[in-house]
Protein backbone atom coordinates (compact mmCIF):
# COMPACT_ATOMS: atom_id res chain seq x y z
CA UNK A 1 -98.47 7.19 -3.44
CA UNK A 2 -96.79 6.82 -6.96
CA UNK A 3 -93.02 7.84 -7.20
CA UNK A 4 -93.85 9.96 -9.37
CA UNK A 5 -96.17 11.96 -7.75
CA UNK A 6 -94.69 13.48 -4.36
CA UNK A 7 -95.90 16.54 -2.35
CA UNK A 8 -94.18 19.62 -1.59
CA UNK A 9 -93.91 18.29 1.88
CA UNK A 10 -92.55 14.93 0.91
CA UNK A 11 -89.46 16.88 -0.20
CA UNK A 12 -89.10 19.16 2.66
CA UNK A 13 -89.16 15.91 5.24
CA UNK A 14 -86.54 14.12 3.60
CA UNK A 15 -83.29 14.14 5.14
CA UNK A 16 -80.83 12.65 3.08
CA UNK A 17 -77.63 14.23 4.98
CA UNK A 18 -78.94 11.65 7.62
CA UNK A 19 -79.09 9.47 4.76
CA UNK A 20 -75.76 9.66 3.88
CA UNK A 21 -74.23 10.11 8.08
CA UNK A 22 -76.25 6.21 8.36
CA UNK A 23 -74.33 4.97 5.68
CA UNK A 24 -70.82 6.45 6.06
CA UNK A 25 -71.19 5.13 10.16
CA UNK A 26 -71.88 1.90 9.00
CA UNK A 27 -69.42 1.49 6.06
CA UNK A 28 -66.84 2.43 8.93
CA UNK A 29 -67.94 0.54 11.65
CA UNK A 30 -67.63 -2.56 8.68
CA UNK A 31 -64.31 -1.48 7.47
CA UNK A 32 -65.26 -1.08 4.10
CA UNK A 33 -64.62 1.15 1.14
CA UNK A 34 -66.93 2.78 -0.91
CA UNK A 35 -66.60 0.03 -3.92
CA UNK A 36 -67.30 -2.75 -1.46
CA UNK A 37 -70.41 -0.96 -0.44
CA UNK A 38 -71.14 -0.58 -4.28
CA UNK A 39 -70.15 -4.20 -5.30
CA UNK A 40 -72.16 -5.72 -2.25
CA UNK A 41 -75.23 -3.65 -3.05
CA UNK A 42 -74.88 -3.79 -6.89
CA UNK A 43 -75.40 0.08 -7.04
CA UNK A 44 -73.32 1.97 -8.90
CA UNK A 45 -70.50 3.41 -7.10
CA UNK A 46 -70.92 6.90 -8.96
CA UNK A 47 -74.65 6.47 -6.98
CA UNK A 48 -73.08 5.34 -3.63
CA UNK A 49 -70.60 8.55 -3.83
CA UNK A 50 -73.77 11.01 -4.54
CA UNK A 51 -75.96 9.58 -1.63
CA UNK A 52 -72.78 9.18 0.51
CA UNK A 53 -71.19 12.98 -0.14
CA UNK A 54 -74.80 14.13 -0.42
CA UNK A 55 -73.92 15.96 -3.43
CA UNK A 56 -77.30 15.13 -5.43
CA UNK A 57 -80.54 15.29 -3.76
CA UNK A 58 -83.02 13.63 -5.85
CA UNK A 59 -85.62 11.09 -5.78
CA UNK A 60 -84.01 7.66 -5.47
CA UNK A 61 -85.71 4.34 -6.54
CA UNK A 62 -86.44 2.76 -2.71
CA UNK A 63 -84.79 0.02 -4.56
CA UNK A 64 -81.60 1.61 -4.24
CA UNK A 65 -81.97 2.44 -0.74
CA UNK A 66 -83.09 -1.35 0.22
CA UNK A 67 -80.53 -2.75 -1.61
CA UNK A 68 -77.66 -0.51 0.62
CA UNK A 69 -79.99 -1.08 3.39
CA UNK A 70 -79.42 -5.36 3.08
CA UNK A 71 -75.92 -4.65 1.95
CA UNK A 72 -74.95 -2.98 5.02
CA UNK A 73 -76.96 -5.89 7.09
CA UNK A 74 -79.77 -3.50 7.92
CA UNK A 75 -83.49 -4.47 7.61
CA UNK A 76 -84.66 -3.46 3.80
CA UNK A 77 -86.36 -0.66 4.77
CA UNK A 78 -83.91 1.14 7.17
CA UNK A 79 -82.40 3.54 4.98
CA UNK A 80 -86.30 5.10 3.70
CA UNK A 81 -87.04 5.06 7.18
CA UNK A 82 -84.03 7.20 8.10
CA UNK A 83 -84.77 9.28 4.95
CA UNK A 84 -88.16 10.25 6.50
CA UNK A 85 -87.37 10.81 9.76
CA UNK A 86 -88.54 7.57 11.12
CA UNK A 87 -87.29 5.25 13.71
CA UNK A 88 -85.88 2.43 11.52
CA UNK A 89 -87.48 -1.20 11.85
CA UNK A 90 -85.03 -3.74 13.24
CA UNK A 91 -83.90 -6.88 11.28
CA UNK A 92 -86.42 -9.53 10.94
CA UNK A 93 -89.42 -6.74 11.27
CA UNK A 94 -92.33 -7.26 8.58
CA UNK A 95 -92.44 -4.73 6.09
CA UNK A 96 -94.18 -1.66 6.93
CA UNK A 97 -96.47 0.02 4.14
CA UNK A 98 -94.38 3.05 4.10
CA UNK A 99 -98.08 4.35 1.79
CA UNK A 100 -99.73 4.67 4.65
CA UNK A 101 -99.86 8.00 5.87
CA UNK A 102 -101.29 6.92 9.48
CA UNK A 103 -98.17 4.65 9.61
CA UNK A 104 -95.66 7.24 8.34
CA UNK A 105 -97.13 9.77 10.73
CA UNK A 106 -97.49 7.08 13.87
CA UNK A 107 -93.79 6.29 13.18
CA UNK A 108 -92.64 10.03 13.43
CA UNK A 109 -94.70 10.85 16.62
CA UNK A 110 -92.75 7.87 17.96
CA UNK A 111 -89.61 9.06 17.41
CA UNK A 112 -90.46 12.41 18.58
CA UNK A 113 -91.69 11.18 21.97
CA UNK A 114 -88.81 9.18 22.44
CA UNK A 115 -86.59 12.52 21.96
CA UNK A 116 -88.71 13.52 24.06
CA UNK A 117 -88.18 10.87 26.79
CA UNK A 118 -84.67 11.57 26.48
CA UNK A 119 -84.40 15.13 26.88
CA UNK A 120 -86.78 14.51 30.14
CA UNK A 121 -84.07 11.98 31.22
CA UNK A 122 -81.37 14.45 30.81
CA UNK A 123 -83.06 17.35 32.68
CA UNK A 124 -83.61 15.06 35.35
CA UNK A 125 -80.34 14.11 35.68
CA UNK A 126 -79.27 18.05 35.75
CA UNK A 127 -81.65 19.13 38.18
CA UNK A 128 -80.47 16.20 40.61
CA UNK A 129 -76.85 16.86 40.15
CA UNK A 130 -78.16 20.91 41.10
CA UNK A 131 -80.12 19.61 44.25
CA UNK A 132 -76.77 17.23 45.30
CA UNK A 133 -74.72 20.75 45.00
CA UNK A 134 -77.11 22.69 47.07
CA UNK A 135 -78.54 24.56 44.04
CA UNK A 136 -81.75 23.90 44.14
CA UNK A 137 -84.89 25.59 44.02
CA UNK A 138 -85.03 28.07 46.84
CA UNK A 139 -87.34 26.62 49.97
């Protein structure tokens, strides 16, 4: 799909506060400042502060997100992937047509079942620690 031409529901599903969380947990974990981040990626730090405070939602060129993405040693396409809700591809992944509506949509019914998996884990865990106490499901 052009840049220029984005559904309704292209701008409801993107999350750029998660955006912005990926980016400040990484620039911290790295010890960096905000103009190292900008200097590294060559974006301009006025553009790193907007996507950082998440002051300015608007459409960014996936340039600028791929070029904080490899600037903050993340595979290219991590930050659009976090942007749309997706599980992000690991470094030294092929591209993924991010175009391709099957793909996009595959990619979000992954994460979703492995929220999923998780929240089964936890339960789990909950109901055995009830059973070890003795309260359990009436016999």
């Amino acid at each position: 799909m052009s840049a220029h031409r984005r559904t309704t529901e292209e701008w409801v599903s993107e999350d750029w506060a998660a955006v912005a969380k990926a980016i400040n947990e990484r620039v911290n974990e790295l010890g960096w400042r905000q103009r190292e981040l900008a200097e590294r990626s060559q974006v301009s730090q006025a553009i790193v502060r907007e996507i950082q405070r998440n002051t300015v939602e608007r459409k960014r060129s996936e340039r600028t997100l791929e070029a904080l993405s490899v600037a903050l040693g993340w595979h290219p396409q991590h930050l659009t992937a976090v942007l749309h809700g997706r599980i992000p591809p690991a470094v030294g992944e092929p591209r993924e047509d991010m175009d391709d509506a099957v793909s996009a949509r595959l990619a979000v019914i992954e994460r979703r079942l492995t929220d999923l998996t998780e929240q089964l884990a936890e339960l789990r865990a909950d109901v055995a620690v009830l059973i070890r106490r003795g309260g359990g499901p009436a016999a």
